[in-house]
Protein backbone atom coordinates (compact mmCIF):
# COMPACT_ATOMS: atom_id res chain seq x y z
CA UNK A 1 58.76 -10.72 171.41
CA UNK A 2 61.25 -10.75 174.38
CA UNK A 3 61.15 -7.12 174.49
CA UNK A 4 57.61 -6.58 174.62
CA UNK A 5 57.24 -9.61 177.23
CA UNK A 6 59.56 -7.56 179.56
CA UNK A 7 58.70 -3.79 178.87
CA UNK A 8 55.14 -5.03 179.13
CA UNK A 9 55.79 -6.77 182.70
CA UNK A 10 58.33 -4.57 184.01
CA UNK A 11 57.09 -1.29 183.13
CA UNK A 12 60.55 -0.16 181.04
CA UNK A 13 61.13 2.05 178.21
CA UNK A 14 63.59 0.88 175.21
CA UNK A 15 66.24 3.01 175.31
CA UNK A 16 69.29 2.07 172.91
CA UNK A 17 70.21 -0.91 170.53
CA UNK A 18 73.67 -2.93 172.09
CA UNK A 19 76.42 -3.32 169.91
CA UNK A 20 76.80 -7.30 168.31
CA UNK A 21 79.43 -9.21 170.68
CA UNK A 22 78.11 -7.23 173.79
CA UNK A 23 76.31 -10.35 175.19
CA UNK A 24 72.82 -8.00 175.39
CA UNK A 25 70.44 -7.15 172.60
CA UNK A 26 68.90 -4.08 174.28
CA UNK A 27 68.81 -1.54 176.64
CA UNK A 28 65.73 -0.26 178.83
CA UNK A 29 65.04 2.22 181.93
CA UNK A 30 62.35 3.16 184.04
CA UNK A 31 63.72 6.88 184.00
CA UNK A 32 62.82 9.54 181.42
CA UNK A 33 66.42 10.66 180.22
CA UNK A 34 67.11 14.01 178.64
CA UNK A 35 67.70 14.49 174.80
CA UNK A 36 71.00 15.26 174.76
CA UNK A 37 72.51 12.31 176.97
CA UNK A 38 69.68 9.04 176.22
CA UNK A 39 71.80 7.09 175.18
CA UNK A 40 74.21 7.17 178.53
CA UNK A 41 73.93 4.41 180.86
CA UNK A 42 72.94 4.73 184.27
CA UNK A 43 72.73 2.32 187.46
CA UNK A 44 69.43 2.03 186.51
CA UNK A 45 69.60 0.55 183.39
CA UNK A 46 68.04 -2.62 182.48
CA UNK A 47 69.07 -5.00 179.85
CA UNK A 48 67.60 -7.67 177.90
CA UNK A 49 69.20 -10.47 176.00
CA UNK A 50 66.48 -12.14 173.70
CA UNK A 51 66.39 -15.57 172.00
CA UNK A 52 64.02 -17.41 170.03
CA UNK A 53 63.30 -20.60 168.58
CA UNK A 54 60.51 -22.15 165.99
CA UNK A 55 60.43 -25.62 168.06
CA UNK A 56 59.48 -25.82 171.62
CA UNK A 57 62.38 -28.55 172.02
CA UNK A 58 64.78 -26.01 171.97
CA UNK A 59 63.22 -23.10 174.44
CA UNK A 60 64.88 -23.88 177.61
CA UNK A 61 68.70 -24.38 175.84
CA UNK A 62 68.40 -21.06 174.47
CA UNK A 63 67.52 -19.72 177.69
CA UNK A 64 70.86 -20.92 179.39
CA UNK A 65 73.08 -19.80 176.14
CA UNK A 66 71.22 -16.20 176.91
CA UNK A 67 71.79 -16.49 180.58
CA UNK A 68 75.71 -17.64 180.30
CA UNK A 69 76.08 -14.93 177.07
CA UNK A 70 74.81 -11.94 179.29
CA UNK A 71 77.19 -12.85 182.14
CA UNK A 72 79.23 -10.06 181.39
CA UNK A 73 76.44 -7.16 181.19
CA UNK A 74 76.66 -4.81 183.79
CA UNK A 75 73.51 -4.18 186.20
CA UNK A 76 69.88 -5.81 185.55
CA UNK A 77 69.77 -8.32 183.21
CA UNK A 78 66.66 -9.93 181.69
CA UNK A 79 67.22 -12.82 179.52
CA UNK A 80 64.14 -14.02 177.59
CA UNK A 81 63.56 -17.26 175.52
CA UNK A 82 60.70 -17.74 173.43
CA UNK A 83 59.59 -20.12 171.11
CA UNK A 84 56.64 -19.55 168.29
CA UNK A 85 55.02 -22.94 167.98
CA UNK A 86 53.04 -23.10 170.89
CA UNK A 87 53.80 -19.64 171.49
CA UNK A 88 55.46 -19.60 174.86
CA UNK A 89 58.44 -17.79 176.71
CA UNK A 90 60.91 -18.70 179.87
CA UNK A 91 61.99 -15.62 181.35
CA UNK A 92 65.12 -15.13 183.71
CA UNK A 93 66.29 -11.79 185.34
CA UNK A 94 69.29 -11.16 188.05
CA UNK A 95 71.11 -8.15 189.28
């Protein structure tokens, strides 16, 4: 859900999968890359750390774990929290 939310509003392309531990879930760019280097980062990059939660109690905790877990992602990070009982999302990016 997180990823559509933000490819959807930011007009990014999934690029690459993050390792577990990296503090990110996923990589996206707004540049086509070539076939032999797409997976290679650039300063361009954007990543997205998603979280998600049944009960609407719980949206806005995840949403700081996501922010303080991604602290250590290089570049433009979007961190997204959603929750699927109403359904809603909180969003937060930084550079």
């Amino acid at each position: 859900m997180g990823l559509l939310i933000v490819t959807t509003l930011a007009d990014l392309k999934p690029v690459s999968r993050r390792a577990k531990g990296d503090g990110v879930d996923i990589v996206c760019s707004k540049e086509i890359k070539d076939d032999d280097n797409f997976l290679n980062s650039t300063n361009e990059d954007f990543y997205i750390e998603c979280k998600g939660s049944r009960s609407n109690a719980y949206v806005k905790r995840y949403l700081t774990a996501g922010i303080k877990q991604s602290e250590n992602a290089p570049g433009n990070v979007y961190v997204v929290s959603t929750e699927f009982e109403t359904p809603s999302a909180l969003t937060h990016f930084r550079k």
